[in-house]
Protein backbone atom coordinates (compact mmCIF):
# COMPACT_ATOMS: atom_id res chain seq x y z
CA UNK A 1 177.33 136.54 78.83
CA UNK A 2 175.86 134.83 75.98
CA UNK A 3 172.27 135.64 75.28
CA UNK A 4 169.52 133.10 76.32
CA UNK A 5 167.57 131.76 73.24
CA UNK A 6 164.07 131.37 72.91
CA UNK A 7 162.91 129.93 70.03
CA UNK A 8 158.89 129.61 68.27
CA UNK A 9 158.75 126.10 66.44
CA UNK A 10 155.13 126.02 64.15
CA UNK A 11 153.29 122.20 63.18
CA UNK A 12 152.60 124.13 60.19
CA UNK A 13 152.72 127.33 58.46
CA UNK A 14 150.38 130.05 59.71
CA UNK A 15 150.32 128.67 62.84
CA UNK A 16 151.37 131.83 64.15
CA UNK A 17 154.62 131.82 64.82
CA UNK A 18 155.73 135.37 63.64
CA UNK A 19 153.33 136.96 65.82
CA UNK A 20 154.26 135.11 68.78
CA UNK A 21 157.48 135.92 68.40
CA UNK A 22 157.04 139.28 67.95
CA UNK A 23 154.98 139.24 71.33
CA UNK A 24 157.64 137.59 73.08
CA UNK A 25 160.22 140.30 72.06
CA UNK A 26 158.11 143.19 73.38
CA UNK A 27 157.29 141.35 76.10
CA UNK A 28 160.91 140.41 77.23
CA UNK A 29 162.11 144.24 76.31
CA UNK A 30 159.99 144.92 78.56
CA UNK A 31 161.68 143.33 81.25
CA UNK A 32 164.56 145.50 80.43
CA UNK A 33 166.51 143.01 78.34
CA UNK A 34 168.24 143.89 75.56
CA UNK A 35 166.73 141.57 73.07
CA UNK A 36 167.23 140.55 69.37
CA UNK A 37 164.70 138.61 66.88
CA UNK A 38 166.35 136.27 64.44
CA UNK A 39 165.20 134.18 60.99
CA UNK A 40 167.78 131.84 59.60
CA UNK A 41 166.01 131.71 56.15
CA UNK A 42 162.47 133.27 55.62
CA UNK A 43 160.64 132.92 52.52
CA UNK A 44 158.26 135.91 51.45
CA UNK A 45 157.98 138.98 49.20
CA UNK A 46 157.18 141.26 52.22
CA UNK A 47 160.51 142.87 52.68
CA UNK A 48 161.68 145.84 54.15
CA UNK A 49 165.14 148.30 54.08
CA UNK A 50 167.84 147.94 56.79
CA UNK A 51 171.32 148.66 57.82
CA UNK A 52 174.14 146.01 56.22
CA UNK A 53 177.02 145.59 57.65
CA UNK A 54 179.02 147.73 55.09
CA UNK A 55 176.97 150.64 56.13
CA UNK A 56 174.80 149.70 52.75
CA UNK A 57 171.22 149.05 52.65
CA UNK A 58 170.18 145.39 53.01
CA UNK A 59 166.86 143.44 52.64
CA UNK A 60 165.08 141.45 55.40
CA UNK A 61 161.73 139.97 56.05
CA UNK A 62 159.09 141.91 57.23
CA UNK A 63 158.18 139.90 60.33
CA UNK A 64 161.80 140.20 61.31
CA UNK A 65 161.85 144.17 61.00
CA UNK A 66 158.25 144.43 63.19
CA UNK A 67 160.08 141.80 65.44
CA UNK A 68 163.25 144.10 65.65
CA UNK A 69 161.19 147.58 66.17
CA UNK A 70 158.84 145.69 69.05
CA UNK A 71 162.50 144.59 70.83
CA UNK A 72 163.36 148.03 70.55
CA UNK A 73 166.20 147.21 68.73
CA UNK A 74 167.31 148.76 65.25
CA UNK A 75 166.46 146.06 62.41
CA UNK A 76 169.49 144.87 60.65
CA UNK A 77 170.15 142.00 58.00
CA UNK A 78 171.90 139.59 60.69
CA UNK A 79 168.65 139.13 61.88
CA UNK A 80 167.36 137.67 58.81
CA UNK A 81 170.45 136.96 56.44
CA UNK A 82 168.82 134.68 54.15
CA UNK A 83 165.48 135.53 52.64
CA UNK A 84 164.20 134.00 49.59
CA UNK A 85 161.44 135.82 47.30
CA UNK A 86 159.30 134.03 45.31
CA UNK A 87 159.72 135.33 41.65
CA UNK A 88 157.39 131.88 40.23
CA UNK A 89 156.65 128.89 42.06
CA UNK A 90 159.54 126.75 41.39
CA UNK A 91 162.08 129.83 41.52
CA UNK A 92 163.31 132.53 44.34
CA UNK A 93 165.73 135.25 44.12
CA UNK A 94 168.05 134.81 46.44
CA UNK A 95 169.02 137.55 49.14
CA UNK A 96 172.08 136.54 51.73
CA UNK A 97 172.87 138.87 54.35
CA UNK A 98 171.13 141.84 52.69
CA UNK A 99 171.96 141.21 49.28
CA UNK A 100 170.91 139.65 46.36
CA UNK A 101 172.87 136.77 45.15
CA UNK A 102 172.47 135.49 41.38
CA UNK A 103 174.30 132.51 42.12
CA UNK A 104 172.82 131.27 45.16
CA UNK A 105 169.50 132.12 42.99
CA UNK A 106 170.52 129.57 40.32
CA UNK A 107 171.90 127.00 42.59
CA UNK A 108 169.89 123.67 44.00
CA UNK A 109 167.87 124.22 46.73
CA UNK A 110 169.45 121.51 48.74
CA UNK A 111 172.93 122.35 47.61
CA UNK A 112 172.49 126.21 48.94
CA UNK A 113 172.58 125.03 52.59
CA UNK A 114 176.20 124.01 52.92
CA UNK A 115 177.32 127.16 51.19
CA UNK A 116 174.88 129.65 53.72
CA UNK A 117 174.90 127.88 57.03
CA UNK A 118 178.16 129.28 58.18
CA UNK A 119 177.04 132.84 57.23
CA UNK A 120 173.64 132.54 59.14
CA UNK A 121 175.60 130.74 62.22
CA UNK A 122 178.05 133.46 62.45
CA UNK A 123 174.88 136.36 62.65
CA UNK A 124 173.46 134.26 65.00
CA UNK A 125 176.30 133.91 66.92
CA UNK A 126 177.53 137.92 67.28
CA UNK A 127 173.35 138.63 67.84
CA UNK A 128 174.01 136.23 70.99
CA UNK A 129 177.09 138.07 72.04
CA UNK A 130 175.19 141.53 71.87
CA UNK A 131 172.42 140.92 73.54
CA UNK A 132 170.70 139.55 76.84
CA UNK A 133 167.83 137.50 74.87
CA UNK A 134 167.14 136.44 71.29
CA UNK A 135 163.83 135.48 69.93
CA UNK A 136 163.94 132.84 67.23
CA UNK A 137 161.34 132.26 64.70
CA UNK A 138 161.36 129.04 63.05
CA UNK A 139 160.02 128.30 59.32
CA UNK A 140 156.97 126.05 58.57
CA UNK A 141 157.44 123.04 60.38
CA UNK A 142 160.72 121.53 61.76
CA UNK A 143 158.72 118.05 61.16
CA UNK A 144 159.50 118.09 57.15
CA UNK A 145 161.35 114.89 57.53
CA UNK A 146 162.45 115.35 53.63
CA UNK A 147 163.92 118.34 54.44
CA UNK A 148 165.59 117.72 58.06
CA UNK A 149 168.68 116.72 56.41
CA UNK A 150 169.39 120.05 54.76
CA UNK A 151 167.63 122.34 57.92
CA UNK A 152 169.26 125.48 58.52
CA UNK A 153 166.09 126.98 60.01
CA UNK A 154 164.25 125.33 62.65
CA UNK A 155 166.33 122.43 64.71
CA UNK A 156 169.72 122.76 63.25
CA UNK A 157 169.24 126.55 64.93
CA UNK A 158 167.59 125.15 68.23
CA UNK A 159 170.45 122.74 68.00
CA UNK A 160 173.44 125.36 67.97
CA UNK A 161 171.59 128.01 69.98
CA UNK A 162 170.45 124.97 72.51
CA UNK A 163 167.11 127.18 72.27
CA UNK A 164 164.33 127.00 74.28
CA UNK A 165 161.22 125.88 71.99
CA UNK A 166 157.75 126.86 72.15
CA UNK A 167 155.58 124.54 69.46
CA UNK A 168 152.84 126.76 68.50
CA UNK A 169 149.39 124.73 66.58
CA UNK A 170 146.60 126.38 64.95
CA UNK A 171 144.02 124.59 67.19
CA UNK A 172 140.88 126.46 65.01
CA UNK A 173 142.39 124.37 61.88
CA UNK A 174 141.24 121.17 63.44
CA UNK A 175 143.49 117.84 64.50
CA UNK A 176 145.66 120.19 67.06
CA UNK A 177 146.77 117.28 68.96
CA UNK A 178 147.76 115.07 66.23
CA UNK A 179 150.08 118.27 64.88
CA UNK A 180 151.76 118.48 68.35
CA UNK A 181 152.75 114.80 69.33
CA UNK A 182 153.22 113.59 65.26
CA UNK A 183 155.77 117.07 64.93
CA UNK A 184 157.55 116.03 68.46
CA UNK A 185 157.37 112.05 67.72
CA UNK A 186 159.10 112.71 64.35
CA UNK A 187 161.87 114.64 65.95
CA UNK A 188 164.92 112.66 66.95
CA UNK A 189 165.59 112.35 71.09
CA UNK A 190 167.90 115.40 71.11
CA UNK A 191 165.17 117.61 69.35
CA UNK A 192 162.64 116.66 71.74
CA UNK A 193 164.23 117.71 74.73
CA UNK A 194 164.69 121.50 73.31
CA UNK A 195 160.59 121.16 73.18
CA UNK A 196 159.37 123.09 76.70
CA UNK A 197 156.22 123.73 75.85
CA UNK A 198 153.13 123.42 73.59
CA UNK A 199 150.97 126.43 72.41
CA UNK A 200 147.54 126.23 71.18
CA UNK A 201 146.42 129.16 68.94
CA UNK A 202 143.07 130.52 67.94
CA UNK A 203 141.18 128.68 70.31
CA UNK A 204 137.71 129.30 70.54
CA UNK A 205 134.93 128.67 73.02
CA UNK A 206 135.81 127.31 76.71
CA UNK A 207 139.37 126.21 77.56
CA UNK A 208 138.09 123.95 80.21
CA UNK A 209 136.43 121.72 77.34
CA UNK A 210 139.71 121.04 75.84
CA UNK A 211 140.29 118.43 78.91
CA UNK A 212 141.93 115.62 78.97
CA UNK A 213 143.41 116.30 75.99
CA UNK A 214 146.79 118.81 77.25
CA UNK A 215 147.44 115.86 80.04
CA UNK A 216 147.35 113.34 78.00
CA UNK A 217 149.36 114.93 75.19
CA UNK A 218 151.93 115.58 78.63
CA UNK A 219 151.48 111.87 79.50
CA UNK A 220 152.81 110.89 76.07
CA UNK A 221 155.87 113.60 75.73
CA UNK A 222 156.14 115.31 79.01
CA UNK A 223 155.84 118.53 77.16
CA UNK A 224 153.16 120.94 78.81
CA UNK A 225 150.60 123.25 77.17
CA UNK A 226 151.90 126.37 78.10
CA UNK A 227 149.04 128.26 76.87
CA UNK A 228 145.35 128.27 74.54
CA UNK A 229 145.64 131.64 73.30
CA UNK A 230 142.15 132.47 72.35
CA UNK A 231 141.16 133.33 68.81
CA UNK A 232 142.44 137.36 67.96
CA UNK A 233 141.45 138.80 64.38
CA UNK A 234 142.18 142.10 64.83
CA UNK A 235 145.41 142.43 66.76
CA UNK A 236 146.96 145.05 64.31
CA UNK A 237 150.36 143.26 62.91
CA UNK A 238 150.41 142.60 59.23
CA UNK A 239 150.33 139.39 58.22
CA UNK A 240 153.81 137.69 57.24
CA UNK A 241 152.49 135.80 54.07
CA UNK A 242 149.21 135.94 51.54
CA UNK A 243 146.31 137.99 51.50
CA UNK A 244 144.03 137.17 54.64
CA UNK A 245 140.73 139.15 53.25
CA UNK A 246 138.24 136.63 55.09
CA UNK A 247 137.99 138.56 57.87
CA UNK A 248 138.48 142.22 56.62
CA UNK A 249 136.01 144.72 57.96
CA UNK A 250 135.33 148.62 57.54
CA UNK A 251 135.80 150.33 60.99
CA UNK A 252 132.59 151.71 61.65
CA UNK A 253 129.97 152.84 59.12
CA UNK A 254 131.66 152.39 55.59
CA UNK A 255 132.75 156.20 53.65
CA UNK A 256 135.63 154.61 51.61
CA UNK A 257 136.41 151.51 49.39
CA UNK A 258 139.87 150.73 48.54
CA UNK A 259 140.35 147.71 46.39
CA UNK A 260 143.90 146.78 46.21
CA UNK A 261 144.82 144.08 43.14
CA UNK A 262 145.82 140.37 45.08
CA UNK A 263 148.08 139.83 42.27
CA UNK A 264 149.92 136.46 41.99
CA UNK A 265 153.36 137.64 43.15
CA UNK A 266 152.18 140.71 45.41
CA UNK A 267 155.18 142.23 47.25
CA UNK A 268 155.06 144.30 50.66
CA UNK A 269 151.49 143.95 51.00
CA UNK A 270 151.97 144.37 55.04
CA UNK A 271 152.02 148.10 54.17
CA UNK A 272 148.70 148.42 53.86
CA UNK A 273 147.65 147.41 57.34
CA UNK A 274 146.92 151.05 58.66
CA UNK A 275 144.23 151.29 56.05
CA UNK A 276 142.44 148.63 57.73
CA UNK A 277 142.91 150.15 60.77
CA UNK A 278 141.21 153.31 59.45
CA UNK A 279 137.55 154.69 60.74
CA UNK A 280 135.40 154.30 57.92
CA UNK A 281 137.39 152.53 55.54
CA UNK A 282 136.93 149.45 53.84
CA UNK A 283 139.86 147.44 52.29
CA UNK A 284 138.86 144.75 49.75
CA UNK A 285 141.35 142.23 48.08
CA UNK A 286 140.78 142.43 44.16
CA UNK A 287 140.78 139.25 42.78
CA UNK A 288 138.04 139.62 39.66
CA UNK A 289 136.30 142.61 37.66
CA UNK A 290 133.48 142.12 40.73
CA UNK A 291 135.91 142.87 43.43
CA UNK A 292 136.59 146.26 42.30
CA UNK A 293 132.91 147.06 41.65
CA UNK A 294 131.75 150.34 43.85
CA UNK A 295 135.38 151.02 44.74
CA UNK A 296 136.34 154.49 45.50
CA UNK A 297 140.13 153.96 44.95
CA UNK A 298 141.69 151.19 43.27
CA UNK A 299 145.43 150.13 43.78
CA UNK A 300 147.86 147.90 41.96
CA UNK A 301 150.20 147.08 44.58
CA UNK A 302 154.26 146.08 44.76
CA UNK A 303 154.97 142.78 42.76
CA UNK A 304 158.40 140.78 42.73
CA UNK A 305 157.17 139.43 39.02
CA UNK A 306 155.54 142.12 37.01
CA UNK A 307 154.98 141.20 34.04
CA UNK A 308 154.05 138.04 35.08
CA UNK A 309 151.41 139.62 37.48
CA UNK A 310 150.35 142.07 34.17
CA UNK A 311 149.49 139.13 32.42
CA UNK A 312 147.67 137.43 35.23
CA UNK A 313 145.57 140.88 35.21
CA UNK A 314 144.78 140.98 31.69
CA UNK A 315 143.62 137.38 32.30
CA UNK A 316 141.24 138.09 34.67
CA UNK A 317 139.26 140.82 33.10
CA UNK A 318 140.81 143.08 35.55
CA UNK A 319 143.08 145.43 33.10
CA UNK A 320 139.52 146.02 31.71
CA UNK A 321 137.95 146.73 35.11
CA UNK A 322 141.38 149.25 35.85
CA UNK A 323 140.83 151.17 32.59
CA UNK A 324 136.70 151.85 32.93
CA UNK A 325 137.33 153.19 36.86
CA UNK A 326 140.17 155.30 35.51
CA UNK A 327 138.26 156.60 32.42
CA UNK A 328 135.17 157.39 34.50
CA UNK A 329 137.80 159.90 36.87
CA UNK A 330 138.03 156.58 39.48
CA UNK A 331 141.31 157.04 41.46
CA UNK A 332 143.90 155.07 40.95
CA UNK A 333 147.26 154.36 42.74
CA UNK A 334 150.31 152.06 41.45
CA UNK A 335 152.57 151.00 43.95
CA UNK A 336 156.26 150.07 42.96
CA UNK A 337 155.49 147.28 40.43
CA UNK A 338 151.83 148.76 40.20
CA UNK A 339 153.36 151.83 39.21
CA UNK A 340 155.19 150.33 36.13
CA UNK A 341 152.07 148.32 35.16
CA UNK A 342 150.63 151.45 34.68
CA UNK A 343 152.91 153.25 32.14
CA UNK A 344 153.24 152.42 27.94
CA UNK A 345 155.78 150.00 28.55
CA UNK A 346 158.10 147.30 30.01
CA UNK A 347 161.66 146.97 28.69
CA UNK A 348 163.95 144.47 30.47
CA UNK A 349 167.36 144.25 27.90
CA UNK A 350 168.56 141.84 30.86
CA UNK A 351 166.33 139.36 31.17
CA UNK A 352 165.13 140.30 35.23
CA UNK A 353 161.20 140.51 35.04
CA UNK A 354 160.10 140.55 30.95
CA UNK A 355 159.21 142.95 28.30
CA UNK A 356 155.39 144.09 28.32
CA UNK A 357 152.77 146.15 27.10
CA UNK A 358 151.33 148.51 30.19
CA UNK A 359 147.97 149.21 30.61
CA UNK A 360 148.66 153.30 29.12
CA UNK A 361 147.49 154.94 31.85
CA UNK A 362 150.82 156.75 32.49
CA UNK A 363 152.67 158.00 29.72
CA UNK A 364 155.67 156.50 30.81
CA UNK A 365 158.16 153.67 30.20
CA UNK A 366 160.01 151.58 33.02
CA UNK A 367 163.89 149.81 31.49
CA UNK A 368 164.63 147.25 34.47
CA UNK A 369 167.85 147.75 35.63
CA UNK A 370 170.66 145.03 36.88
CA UNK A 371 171.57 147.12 39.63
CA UNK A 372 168.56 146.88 42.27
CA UNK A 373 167.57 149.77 44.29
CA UNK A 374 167.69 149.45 48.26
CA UNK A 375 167.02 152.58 50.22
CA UNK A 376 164.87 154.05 52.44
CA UNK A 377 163.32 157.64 51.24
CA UNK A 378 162.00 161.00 52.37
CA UNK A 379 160.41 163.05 49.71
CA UNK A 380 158.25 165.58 49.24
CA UNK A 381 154.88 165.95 46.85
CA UNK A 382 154.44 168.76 44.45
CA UNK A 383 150.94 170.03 43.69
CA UNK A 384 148.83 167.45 43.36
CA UNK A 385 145.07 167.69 41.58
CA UNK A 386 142.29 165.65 41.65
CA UNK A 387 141.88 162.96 44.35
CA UNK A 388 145.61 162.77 44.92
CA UNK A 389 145.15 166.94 45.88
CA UNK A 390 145.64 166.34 49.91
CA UNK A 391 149.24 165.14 49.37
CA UNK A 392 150.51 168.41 47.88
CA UNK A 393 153.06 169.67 49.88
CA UNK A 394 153.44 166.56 52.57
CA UNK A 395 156.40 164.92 53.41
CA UNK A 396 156.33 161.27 53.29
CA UNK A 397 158.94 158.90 54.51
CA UNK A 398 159.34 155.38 52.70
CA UNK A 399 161.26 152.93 51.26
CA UNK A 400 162.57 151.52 47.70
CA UNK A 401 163.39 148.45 46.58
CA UNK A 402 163.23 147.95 42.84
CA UNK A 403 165.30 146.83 39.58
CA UNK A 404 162.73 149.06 37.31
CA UNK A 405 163.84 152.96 36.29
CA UNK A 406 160.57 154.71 35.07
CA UNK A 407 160.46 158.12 33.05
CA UNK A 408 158.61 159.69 30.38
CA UNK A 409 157.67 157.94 27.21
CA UNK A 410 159.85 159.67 24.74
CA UNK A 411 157.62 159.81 21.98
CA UNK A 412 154.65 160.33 24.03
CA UNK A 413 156.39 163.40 25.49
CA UNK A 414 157.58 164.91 22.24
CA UNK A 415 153.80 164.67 21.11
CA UNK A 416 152.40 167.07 24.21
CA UNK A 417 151.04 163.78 26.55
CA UNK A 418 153.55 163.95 29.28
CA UNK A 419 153.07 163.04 33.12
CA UNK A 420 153.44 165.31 35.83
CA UNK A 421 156.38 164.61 38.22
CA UNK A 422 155.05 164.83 41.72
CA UNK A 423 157.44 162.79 43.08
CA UNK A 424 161.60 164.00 42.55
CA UNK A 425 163.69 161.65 40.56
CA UNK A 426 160.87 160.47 39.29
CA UNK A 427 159.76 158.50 42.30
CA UNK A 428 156.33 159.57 41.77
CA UNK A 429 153.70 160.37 38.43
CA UNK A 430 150.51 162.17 38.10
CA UNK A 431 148.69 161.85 34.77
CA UNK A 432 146.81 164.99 33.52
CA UNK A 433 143.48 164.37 34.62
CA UNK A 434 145.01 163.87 37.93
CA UNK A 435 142.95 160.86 39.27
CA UNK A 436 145.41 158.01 38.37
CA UNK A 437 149.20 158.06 40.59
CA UNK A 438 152.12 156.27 40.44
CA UNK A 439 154.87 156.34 43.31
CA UNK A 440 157.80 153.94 43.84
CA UNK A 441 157.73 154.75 47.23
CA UNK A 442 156.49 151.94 49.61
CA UNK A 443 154.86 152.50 52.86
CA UNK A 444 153.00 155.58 52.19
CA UNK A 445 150.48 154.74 54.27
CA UNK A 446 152.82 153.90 57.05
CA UNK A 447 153.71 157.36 57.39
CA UNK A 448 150.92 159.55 59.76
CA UNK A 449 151.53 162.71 57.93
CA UNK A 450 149.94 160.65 54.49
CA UNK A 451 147.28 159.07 56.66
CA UNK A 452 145.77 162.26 58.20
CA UNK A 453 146.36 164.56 55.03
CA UNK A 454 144.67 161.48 53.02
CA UNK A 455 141.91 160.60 55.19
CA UNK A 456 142.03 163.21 58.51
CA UNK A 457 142.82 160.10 60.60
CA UNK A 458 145.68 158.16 62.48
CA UNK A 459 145.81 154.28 62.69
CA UNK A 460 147.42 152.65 65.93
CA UNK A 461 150.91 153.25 66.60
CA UNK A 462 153.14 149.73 66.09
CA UNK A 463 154.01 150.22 69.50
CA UNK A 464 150.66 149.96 71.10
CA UNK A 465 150.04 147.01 68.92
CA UNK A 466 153.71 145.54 70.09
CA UNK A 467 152.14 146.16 73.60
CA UNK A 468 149.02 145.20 73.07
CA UNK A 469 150.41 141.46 71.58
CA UNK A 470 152.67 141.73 74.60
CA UNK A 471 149.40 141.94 77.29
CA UNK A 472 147.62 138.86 75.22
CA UNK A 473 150.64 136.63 75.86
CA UNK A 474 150.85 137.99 79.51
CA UNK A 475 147.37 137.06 80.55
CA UNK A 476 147.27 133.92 78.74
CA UNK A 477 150.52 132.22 78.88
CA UNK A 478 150.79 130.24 82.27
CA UNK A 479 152.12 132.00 84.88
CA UNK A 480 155.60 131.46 85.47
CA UNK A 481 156.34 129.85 81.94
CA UNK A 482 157.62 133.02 80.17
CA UNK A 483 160.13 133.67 83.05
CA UNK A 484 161.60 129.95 83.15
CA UNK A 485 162.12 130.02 79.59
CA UNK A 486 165.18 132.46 80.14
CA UNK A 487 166.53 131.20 83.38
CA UNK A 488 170.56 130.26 82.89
């Protein structure tokens, strides 16, 4: 039998779609289904490695992997086969069904729907034949009425999936009601009726206060609100897109400040999560010099533009700020991207990210490659000094994805100055004095053997935060809704 489609539908982005959906998948696993998230199209530098259909590794969103784990299903690039990544803001690289495609990159964005629509139909399609239920995530808001003509990720899916559509409003944001009925009303009569039910989101205060308002919004489209789901800060799932530092907190009395770099063009910044999720330790998002003031530990995180995001540092004071915490015996930790910003030197002979000076705090040089590297990774630290010394000798599972190949500065080397290789093939750098670290290796801090060796603590398993999203939607959702929604 084909699988029953349930599909979240946002007024706007943020509205929380990616986390309801990932609710909804835990919660219908646990029903025993065999359920499958899907993306048509997302758009966001947060990606992570997954099976291709070739047996080769593939790229898809991040939302759509955490979706995939809290089904219990094994994340592959059907479920998101077309992800763009922002590289400036009037260009994305292209990736289509796992891989990146240079001409889809340079084509139109309203001429790439005709050429991908029959490729994200088709994953669609054989996710439906595997599987009892699949959980749809839509993209912004299927109200863009300049872009409805080229949609290939909100109603043209609901349309050949006949989904089932929750519209989910961020009711905290103000004008909640006006986002619901002007994103139905502007929906043509076939749209509508996929509509069977209206979500409110980060609602705070007392529900009760919010009447007349749900009736008459039912008076005016016979849609219900299904649920107010009350305002949740802390629910544990990384956040799909930006930097949400507003709200970030130490847990407990504060014993560590990490201050990672908010670059422009920050990539996989969802693997940082656990560290706010750690007792004692407070995560700040480095904007200025200020930011990084009284920091224990500064990183310079993934970027999918480096040496656009170098000179955006040098701009802001904060190369200067990096340098004096390194020279006083500060650590420091380069991620990916941050771990090329850190060497002599950027050398790109084809044109993929630009030629730079690095900030010299590695002796090392990184030659971007044409060839990108996909893979997930299990490695193993050397001996480590300094503040890096707890990670001598652990094994830390990961994943790469990179055009840059980094190794020792030639000239630097043949002079005496020459990094330590912590890392094998050269996945990881330790510079002399042994406070500053470079690792291509994402999602360290993902991995518990890093966490307690790091800071002698464990963060929440993703699957008591998949269950714990799972309960919220349970006790808030109106009884009976979440069952009708896959009825034949």
């Amino acid at each position: 039998m084909t699988a029953v489609c349930v599909m979240v539908l946002g007024t706007t982005s943020g509205a929380g779609k990616s986390w309801l959906t990932t609710a909804l998948c835990r919660h219908y696993a646990r029903q025993g289904l065999k359920v499958a998230p899907f993306k048509a199209q997302n758009m966001s530098n947060n990606a992570r490695v997954v099976a291709g259909p070739d047996g080769a590794y593939g790229e898809i969103g991040s939302a759509q992997f955490f979706q995939a784990l809290a089904a219990n299903a094994v994340p592959e690039v059907r479920m998101n086969p077309l992800l763009l990544k922002p590289e400036a803001d009037t260009h994305s690289q292209v990736v289509l069904m796992g891989q990146v495609s240079q001409a889809l990159s340079e084509m139109p964005w309203r001429g790439r729907s005709l050429h991908v629509w029959p490729q994200i139909a088709a994953a669609l399609d054989a996710l439906r034949e595997e599987n009892d239920v699949v959980v749809i995530e839509g993209a912004g808001s299927p109200a863009e009425i300049n872009l409805h003509g080229s949609d290939i990720v909100n109603m043209r899916v609901a349309l050949h999936a006949q989904a089932r559509c929750l519209l989910v409003t961020d009711i905290d944001r103000g004008g909640a009601f006006a986002h619901l009925y002007g994103t139905w009303a502007l929906l043509p009569p076939d749209e509508q009726a996929l509509i069977r039910g209206f979500v409110l989101n980060k609602f705070r205060g007392d529900a009760t206060l919010l009447a007349p308002a749900p009736q008459m919004l039912q008076d005016l489209t016979s849609v219900p609100v299904v649920a107010t789901l009350p305002m949740w800060w802390q629910h544990g799932l990384p956040e799909e897109d930006g930097v949400f530092d507003d709200k970030t907190r130490a847990n407990g009395a504060v014993q560590k400040t990490i201050a990672v770099i908010a670059w422009p063009r920050i990539s996989n910044l969802d693997e940082f999560q656990p560290l706010k999720n750690v007792p004692g330790l407070r995560l700040v998002w480095a904007r200025t010099p200020a930011d990084c003031a009284g920091a224990d530990w500064i990183v310079l995180p993934g970027s999918k533009a480096t040496s656009a995001d170098l000179a955006w540092l040098r701009a802001q004071g904060l190369d200067r700020a990096v340098a004096a915490h390194a020279a006083l015996g500060g650590a420091v930790l380069g991620v990916c991207g941050g771990l090329q910003v850190l060497g002599e030197a950027l050398i790109d002979p084809h044109g993929i990210d630009g030629n730079a000076p690095g900030l010299g705090l590695l002796p090392l040089v990184t030659r971007f490659d044409l060839q990108k590297t996909v893979c997930h990774t299990e490695s193993r630290f050397g001996a480590l000094t300094g503040p890096w010394a707890a990670l001598s000798g652990v094994t830390a599972a990961g994943y790469e994805i990179h055009h840059g190949q980094t190794t020792q500065h030639p000239a630097m080397a043949a002079g005496g100055d020459v990094a330590r290789e912590v890392l094998p093939d050269g996945l990881g750098w330790q510079n002399a004095q042994g406070n500053v670290l470079g690792v291509y290796l994402h999602g360290l801090f993902e991995d518990p053997r890093v966490l307690h060796a790091l800071f002698g603590a464990s963060a929440p398993t993703l699957d008591s935060v998949f269950d714990g999203l799972a309960d919220f939607i349970e006790r808030h959702v109106e009884p009976g809704v979440l069952d009708q929604l896959i009825q034949p």
